[in-house]
PDB file of N, CA and C in Angstrom:
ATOM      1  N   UNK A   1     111.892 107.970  98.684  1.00  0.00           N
ATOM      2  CA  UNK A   1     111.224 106.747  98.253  1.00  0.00           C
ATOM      3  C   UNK A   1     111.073 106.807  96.745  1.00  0.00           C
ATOM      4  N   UNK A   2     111.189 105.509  95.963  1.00  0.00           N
ATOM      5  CA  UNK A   2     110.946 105.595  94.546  1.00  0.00           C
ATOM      6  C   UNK A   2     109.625 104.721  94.752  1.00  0.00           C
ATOM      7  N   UNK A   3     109.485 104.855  92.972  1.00  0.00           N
ATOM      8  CA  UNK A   3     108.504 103.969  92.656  1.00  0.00           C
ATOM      9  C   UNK A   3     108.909 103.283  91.443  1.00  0.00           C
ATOM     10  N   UNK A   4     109.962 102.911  91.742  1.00  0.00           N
ATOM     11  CA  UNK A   4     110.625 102.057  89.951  1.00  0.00           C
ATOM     12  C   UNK A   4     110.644 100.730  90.554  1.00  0.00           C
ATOM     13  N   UNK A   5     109.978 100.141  89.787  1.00  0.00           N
ATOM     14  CA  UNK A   5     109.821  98.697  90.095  1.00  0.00           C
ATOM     15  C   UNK A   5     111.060  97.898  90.298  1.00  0.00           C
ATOM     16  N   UNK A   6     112.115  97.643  89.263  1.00  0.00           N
ATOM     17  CA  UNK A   6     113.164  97.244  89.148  1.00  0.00           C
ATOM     18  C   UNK A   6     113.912  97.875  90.609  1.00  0.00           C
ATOM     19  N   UNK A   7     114.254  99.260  90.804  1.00  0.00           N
ATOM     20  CA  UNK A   7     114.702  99.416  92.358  1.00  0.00           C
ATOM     21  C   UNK A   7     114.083  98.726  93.393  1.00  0.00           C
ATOM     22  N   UNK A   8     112.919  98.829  93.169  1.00  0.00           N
ATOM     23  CA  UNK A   8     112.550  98.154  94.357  1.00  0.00           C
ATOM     24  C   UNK A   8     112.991  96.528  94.709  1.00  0.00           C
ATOM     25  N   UNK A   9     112.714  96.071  93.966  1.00  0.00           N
ATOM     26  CA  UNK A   9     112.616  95.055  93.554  1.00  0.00           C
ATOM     27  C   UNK A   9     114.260  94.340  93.959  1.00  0.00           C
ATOM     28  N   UNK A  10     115.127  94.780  93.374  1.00  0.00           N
ATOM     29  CA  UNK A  10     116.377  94.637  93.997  1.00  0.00           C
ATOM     30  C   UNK A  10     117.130  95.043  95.431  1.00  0.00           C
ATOM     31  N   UNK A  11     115.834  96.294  95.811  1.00  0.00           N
ATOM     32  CA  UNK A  11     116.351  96.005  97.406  1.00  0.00           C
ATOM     33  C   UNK A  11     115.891  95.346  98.243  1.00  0.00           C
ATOM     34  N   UNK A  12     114.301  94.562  97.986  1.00  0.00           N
ATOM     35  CA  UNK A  12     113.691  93.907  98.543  1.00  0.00           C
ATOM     36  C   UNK A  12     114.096  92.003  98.292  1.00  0.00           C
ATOM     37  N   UNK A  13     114.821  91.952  97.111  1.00  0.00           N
ATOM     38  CA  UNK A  13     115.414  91.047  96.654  1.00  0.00           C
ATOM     39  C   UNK A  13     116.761  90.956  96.367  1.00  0.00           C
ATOM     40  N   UNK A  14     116.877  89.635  97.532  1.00  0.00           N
ATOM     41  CA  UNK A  14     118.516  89.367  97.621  1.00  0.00           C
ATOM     42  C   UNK A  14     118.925  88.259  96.326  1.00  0.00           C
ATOM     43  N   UNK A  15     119.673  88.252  95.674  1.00  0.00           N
ATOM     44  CA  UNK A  15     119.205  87.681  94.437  1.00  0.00           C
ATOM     45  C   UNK A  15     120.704  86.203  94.848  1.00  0.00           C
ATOM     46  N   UNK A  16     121.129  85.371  94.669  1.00  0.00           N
ATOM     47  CA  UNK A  16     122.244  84.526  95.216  1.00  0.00           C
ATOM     48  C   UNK A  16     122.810  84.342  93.994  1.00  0.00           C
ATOM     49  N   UNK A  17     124.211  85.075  93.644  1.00  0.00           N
ATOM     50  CA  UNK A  17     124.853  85.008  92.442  1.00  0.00           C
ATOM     51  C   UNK A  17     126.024  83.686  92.226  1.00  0.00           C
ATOM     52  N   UNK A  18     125.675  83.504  93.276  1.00  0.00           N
ATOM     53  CA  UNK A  18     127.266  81.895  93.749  1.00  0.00           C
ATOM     54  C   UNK A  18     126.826  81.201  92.615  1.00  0.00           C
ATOM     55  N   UNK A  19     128.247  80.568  92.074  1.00  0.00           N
ATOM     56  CA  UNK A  19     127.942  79.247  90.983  1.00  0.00           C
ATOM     57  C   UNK A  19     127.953  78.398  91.337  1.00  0.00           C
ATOM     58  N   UNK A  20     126.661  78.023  91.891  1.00  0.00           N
ATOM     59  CA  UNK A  20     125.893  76.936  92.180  1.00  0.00           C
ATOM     60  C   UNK A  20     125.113  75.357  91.227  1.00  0.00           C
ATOM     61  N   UNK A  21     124.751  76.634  90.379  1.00  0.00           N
ATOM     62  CA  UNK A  21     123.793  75.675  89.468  1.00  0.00           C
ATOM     63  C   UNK A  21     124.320  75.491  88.304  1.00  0.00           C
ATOM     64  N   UNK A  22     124.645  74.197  87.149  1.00  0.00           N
ATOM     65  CA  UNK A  22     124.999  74.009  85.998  1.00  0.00           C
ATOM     66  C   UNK A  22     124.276  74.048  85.492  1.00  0.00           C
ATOM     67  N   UNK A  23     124.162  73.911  84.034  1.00  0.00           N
ATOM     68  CA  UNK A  23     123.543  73.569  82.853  1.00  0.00           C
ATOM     69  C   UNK A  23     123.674  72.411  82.391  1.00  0.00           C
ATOM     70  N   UNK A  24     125.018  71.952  82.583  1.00  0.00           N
ATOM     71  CA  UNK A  24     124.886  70.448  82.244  1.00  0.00           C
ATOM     72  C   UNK A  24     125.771  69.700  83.310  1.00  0.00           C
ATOM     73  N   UNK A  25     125.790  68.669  83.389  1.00  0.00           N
ATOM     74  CA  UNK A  25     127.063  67.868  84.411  1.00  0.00           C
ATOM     75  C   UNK A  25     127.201  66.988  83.750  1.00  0.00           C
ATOM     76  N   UNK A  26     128.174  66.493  82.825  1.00  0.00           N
ATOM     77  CA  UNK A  26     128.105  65.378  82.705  1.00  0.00           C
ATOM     78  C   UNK A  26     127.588  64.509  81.506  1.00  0.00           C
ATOM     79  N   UNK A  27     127.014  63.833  81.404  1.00  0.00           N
ATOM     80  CA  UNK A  27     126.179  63.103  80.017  1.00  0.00           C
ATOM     81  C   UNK A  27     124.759  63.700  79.641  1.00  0.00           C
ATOM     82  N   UNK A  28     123.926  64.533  80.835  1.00  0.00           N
ATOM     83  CA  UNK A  28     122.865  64.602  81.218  1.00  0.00           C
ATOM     84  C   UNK A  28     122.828  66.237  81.295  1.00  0.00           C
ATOM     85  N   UNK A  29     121.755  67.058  80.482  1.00  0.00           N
ATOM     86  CA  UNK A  29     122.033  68.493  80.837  1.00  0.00           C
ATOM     87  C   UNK A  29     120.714  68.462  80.883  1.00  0.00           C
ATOM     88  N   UNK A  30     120.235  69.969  81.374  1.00  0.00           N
ATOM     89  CA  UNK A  30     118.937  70.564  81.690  1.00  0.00           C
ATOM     90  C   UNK A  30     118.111  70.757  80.040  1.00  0.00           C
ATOM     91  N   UNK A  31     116.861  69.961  80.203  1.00  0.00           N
ATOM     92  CA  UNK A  31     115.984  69.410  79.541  1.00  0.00           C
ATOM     93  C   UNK A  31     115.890  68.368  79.017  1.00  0.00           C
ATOM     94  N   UNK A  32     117.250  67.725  79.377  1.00  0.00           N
ATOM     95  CA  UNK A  32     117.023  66.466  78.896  1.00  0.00           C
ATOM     96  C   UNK A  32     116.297  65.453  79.314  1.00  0.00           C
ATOM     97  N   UNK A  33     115.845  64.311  78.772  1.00  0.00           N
ATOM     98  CA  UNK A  33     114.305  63.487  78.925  1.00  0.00           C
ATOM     99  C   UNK A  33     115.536  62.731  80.131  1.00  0.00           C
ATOM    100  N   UNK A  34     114.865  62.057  81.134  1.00  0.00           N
ATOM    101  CA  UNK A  34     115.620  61.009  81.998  1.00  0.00           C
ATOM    102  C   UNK A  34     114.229  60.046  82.348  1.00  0.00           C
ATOM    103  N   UNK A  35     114.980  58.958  82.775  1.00  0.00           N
ATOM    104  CA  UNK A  35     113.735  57.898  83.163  1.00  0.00           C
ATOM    105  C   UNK A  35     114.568  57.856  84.938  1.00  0.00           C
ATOM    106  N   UNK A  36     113.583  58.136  86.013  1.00  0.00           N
ATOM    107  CA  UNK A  36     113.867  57.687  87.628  1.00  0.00           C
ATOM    108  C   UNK A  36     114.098  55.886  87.439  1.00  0.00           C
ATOM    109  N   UNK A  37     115.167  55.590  87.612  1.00  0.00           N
ATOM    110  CA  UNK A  37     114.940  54.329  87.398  1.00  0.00           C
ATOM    111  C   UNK A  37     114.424  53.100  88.702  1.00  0.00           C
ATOM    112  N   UNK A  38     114.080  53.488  89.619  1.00  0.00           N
ATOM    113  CA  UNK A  38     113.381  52.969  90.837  1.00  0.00           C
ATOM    114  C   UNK A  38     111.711  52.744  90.373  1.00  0.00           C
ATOM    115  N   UNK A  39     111.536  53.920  89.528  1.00  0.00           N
ATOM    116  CA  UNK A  39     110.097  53.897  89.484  1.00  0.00           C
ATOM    117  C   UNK A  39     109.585  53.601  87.426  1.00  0.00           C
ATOM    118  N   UNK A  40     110.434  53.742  86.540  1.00  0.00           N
ATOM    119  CA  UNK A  40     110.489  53.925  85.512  1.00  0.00           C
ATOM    120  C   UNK A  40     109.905  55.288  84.584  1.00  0.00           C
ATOM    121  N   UNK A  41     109.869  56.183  86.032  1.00  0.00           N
ATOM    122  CA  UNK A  41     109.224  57.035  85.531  1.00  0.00           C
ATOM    123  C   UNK A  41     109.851  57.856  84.398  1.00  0.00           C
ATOM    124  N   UNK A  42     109.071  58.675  83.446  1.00  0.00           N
ATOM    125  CA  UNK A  42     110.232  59.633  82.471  1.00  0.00           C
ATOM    126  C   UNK A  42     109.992  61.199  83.062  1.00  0.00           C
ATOM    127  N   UNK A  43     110.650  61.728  83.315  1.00  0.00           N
ATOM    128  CA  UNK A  43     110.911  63.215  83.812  1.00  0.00           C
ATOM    129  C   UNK A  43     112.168  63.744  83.128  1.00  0.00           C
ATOM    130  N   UNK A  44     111.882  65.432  83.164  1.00  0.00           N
ATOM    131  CA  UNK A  44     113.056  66.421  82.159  1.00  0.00           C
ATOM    132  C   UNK A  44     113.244  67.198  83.761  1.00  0.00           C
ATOM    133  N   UNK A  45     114.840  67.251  83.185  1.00  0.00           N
ATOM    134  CA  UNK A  45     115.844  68.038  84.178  1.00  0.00           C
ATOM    135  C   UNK A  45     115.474  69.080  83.558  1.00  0.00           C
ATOM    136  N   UNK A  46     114.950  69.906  84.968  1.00  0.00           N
ATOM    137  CA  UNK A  46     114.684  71.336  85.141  1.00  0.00           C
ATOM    138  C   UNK A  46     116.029  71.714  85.451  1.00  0.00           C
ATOM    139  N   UNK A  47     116.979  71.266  86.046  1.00  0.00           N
ATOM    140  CA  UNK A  47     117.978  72.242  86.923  1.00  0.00           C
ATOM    141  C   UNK A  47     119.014  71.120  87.576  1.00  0.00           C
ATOM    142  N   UNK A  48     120.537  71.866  87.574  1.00  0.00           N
ATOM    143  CA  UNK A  48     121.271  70.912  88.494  1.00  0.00           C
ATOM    144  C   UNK A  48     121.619  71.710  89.342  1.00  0.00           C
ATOM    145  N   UNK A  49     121.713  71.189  90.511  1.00  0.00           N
ATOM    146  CA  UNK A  49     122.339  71.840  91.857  1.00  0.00           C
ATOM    147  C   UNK A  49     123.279  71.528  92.558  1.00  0.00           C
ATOM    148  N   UNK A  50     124.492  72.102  92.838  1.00  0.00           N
ATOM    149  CA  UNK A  50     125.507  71.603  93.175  1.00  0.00           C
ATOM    150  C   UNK A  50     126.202  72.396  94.637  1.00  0.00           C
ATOM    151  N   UNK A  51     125.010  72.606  95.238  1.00  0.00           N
ATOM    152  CA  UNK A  51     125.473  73.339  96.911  1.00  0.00           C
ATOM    153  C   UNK A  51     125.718  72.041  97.777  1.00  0.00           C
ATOM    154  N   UNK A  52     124.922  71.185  98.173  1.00  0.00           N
ATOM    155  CA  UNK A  52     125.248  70.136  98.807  1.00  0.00           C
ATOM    156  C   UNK A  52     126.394  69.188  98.329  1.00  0.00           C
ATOM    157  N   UNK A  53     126.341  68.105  98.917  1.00  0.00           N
ATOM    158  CA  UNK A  53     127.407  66.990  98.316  1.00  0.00           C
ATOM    159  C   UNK A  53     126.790  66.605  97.172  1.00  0.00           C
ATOM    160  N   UNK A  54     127.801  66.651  96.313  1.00  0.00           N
ATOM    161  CA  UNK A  54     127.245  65.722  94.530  1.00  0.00           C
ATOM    162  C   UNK A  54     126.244  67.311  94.155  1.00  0.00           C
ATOM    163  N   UNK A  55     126.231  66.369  92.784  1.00  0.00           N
ATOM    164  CA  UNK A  55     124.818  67.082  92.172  1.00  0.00           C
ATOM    165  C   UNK A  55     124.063  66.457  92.572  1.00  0.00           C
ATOM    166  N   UNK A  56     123.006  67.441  92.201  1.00  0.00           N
ATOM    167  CA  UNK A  56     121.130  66.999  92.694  1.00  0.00           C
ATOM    168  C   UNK A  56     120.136  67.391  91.578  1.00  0.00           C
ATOM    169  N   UNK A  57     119.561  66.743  90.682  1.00  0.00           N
ATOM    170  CA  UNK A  57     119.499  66.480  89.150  1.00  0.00           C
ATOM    171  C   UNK A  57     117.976  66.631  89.419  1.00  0.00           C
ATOM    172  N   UNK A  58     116.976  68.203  89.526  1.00  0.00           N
ATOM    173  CA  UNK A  58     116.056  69.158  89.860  1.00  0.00           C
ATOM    174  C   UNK A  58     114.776  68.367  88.656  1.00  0.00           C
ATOM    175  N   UNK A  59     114.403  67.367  89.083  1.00  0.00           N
ATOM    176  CA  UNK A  59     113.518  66.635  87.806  1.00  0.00           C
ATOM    177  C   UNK A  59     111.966  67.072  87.805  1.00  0.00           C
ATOM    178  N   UNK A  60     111.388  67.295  86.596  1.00  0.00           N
ATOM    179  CA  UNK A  60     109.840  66.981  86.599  1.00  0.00           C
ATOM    180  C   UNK A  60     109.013  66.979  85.620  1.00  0.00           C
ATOM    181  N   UNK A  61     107.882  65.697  85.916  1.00  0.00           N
ATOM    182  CA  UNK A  61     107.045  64.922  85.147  1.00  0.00           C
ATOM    183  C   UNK A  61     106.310  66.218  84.033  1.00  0.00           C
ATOM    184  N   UNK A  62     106.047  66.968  84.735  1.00  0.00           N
ATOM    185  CA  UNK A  62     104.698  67.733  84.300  1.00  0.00           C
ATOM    186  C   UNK A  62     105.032  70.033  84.122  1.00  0.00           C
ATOM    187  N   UNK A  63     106.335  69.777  84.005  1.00  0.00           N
ATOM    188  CA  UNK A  63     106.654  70.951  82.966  1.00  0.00           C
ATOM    189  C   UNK A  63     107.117  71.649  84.239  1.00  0.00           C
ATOM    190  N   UNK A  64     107.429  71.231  85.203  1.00  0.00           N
ATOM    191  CA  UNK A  64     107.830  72.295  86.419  1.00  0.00           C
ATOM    192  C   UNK A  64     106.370  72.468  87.757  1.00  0.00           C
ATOM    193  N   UNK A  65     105.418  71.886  87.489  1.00  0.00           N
ATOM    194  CA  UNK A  65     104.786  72.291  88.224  1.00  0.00           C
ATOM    195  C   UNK A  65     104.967  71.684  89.486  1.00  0.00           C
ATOM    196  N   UNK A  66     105.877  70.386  89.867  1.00  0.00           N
ATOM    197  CA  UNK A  66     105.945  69.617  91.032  1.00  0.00           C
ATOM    198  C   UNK A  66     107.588  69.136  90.630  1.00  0.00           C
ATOM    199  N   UNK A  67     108.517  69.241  91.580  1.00  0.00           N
ATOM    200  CA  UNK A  67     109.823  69.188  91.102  1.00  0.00           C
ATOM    201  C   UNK A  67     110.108  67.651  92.376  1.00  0.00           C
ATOM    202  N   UNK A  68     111.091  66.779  91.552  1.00  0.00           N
ATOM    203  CA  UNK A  68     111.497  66.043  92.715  1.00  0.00           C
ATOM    204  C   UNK A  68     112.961  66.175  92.435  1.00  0.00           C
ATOM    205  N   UNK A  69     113.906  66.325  93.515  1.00  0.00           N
ATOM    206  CA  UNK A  69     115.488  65.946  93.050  1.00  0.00           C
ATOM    207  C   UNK A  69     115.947  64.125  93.851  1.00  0.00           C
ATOM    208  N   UNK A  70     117.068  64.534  92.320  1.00  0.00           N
ATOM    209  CA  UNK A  70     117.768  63.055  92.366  1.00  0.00           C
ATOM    210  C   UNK A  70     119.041  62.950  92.308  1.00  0.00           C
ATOM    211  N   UNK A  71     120.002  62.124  92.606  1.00  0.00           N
ATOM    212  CA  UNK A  71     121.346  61.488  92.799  1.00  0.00           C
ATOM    213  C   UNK A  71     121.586  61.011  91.089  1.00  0.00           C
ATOM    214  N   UNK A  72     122.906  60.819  90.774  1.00  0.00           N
ATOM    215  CA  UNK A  72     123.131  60.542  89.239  1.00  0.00           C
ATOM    216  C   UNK A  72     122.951  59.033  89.257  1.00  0.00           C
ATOM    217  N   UNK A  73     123.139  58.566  90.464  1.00  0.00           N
ATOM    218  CA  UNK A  73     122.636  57.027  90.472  1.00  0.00           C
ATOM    219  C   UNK A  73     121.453  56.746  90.398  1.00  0.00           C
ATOM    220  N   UNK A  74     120.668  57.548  90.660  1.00  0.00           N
ATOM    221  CA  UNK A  74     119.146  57.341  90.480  1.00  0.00           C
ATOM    222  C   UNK A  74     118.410  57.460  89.452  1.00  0.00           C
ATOM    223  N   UNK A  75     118.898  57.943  88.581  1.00  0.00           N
ATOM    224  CA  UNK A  75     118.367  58.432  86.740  1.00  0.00           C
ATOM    225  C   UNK A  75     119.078  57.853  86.073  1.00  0.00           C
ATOM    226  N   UNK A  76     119.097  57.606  84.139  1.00  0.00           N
ATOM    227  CA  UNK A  76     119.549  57.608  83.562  1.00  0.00           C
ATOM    228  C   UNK A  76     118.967  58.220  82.414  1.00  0.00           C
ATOM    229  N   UNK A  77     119.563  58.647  81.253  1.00  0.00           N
ATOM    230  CA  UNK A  77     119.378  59.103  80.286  1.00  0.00           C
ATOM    231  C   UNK A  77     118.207  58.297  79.392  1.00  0.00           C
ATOM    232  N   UNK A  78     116.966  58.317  79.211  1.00  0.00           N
ATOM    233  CA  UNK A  78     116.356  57.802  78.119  1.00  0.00           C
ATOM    234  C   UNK A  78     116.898  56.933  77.149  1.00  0.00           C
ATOM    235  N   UNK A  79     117.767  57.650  76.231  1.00  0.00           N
ATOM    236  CA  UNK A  79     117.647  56.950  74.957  1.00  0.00           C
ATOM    237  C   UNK A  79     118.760  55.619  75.644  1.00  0.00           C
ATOM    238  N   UNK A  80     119.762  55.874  76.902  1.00  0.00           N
ATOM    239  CA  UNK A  80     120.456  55.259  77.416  1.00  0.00           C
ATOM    240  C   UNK A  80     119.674  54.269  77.780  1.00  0.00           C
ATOM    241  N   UNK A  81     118.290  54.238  78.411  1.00  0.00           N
ATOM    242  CA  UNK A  81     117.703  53.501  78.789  1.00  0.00           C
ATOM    243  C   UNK A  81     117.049  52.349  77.934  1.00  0.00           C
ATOM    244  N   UNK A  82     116.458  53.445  77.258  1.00  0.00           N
ATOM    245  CA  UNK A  82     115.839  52.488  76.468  1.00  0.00           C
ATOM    246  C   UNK A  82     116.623  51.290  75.640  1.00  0.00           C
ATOM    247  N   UNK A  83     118.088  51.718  75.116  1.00  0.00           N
ATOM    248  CA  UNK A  83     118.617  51.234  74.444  1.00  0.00           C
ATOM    249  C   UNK A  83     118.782  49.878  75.330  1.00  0.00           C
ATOM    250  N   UNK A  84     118.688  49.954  76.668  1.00  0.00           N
ATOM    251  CA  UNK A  84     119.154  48.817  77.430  1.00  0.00           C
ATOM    252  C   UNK A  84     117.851  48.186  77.298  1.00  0.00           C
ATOM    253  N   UNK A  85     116.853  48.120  77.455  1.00  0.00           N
ATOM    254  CA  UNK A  85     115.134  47.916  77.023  1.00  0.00           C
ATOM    255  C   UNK A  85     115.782  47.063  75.686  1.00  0.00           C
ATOM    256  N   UNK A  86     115.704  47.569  75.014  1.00  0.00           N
ATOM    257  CA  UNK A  86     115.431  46.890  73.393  1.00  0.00           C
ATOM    258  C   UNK A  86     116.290  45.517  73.286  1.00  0.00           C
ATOM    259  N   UNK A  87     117.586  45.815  73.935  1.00  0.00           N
ATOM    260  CA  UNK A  87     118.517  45.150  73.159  1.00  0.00           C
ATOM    261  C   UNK A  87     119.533  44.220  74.485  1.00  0.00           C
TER     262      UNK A  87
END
């Protein structure tokens, strides 16, 4: 038996190395500001996920503490947005 944290830690933890998740997809990468456009809400992409069908665009209001995911049809880019707002 050890007591090294890091050993342990890796046998007790299966860690999933598959490339799954991007950094960016597209027009839209992780941190960027997005508005939900159903609700007008503004939320930052925490994360994209790409195990299921499509990406799934890992959003949230309040720094990570409550995450919702979304479809690329369902968001758009802020300044994209807004620009449609103004003008």
């Amino acid at each position: 038996m050890t007591n090294d944290v890091r050993a342990l830690k890796n046998f007790m933890v299966k860690e999933d190395n598959t490339p799954h998740r991007l950094k960016t997809s597209g027009d839209i990468s992780v941190g960027d500001n997005i508005v939900e456009i159903k609700s007008e809400g503004q939320m930052t992409i925490m994360d994209v996920d790409t195990r299921s069908d499509g990406n799934w665009y890992i959003c949230s209001s309040n720094k990570g503490i409550t995450t919702k995911g979304f479809r690329r049809n369902e968001i758009e880019a802020f300044s994209v947005y807004w620009n449609k707002k103004r003008g």
